[in-house]
C-alpha atoms as a PDB file:
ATOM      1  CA  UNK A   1     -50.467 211.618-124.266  1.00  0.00           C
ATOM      2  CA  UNK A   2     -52.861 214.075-126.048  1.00  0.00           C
ATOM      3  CA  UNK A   3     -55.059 214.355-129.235  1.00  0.00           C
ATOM      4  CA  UNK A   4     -52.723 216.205-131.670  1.00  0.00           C
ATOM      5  CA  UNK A   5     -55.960 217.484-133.451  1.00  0.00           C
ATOM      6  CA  UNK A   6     -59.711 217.726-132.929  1.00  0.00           C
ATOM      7  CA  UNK A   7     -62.366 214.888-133.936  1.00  0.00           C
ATOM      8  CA  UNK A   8     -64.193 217.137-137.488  1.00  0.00           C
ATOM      9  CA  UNK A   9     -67.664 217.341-137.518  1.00  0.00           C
ATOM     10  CA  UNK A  10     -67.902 215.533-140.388  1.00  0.00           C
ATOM     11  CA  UNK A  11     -65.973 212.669-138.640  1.00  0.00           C
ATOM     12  CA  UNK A  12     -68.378 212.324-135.687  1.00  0.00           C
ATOM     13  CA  UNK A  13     -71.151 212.133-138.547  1.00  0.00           C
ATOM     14  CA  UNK A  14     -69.456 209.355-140.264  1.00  0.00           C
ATOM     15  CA  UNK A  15     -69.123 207.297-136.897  1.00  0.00           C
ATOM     16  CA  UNK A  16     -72.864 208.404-135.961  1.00  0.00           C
ATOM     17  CA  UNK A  17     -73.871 206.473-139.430  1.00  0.00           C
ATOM     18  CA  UNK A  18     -71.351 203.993-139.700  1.00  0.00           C
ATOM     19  CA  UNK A  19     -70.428 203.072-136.320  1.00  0.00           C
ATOM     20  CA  UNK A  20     -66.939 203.327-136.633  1.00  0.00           C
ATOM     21  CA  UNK A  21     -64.758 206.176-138.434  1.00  0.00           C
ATOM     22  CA  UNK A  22     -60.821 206.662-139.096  1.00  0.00           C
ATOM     23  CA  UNK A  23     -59.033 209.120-137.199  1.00  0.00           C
ATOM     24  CA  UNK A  24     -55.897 209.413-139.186  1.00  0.00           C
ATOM     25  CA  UNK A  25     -53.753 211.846-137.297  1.00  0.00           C
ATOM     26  CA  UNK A  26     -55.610 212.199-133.977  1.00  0.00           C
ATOM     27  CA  UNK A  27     -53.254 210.678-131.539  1.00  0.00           C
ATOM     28  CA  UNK A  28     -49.585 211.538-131.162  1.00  0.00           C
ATOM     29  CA  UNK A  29     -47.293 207.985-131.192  1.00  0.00           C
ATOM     30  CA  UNK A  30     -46.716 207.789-127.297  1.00  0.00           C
ATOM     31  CA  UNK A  31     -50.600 206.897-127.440  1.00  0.00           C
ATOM     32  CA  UNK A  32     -50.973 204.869-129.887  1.00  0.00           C
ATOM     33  CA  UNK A  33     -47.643 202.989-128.483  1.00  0.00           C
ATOM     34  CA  UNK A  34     -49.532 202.791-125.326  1.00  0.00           C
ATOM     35  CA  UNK A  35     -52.509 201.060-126.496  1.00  0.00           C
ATOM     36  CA  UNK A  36     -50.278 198.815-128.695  1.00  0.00           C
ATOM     37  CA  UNK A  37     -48.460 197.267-125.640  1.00  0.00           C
ATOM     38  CA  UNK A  38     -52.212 197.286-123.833  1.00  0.00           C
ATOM     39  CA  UNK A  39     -53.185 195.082-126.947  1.00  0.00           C
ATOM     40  CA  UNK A  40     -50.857 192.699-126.288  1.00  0.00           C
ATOM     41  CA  UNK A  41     -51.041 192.432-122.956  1.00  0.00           C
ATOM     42  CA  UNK A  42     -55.107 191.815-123.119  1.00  0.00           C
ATOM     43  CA  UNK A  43     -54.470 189.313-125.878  1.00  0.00           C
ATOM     44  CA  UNK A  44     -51.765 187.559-123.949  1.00  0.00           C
ATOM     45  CA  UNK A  45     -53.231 186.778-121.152  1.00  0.00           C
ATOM     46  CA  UNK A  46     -57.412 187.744-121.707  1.00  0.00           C
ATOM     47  CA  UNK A  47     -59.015 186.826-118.141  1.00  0.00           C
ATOM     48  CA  UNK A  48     -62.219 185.740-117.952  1.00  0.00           C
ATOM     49  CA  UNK A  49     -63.420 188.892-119.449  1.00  0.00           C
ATOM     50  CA  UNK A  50     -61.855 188.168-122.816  1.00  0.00           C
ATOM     51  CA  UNK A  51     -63.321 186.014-125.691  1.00  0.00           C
ATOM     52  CA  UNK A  52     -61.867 185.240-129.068  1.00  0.00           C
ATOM     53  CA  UNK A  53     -65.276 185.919-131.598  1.00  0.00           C
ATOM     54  CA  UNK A  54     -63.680 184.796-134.617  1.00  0.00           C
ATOM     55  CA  UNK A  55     -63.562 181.073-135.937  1.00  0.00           C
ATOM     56  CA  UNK A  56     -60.319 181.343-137.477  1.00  0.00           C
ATOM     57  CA  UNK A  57     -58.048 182.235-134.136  1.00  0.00           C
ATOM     58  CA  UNK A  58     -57.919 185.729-132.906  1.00  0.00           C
ATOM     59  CA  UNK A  59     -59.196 188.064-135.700  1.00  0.00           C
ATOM     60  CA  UNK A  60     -62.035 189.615-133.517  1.00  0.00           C
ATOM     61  CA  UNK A  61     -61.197 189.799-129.836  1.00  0.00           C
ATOM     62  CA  UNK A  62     -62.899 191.789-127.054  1.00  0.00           C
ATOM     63  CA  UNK A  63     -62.348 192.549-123.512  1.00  0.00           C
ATOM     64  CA  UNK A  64     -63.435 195.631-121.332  1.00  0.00           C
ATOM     65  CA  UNK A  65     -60.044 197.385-120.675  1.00  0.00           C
ATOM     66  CA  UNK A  66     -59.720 200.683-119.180  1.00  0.00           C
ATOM     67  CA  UNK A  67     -57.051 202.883-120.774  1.00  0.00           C
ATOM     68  CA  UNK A  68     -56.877 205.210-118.146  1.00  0.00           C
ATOM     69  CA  UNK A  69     -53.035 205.973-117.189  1.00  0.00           C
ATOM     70  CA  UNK A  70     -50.765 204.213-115.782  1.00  0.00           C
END
């Protein structure tokens, strides 16, 4: 599990000013399968470290996860 391609310049610049930035192409698809299944697991079965944020049912979620391997 490896970044297929650097993070740009211009992309750090765009999360620097917007928080947040799309890395399209960044991560091969055993990564992003892993955090998928990660997901789902943290949303299945949250802990006391999860909390739903949204009003509507599970829109915004957080929980500190680590994503180091397995």
């Amino acid at each position: 599990m490896a970044a297929t391609r650097k993070v740009t310049e211009a992309e750090v610049a765009t999360y620097e000013t917007d928080g947040v930035v799309h890395l399209k192409g960044a991560f091969d698809a055993s990564w992003v399968e892993m955090l998928r299944e990660r997901v789902e697991h943290v949303m299945a079965s949250p802990g006391k470290l999860g909390h739903d944020l949204s009003k509507s049912g599970g829109a915004i979620f957080f929980r500190y996860v680590s994503l180091a391997s397995k």
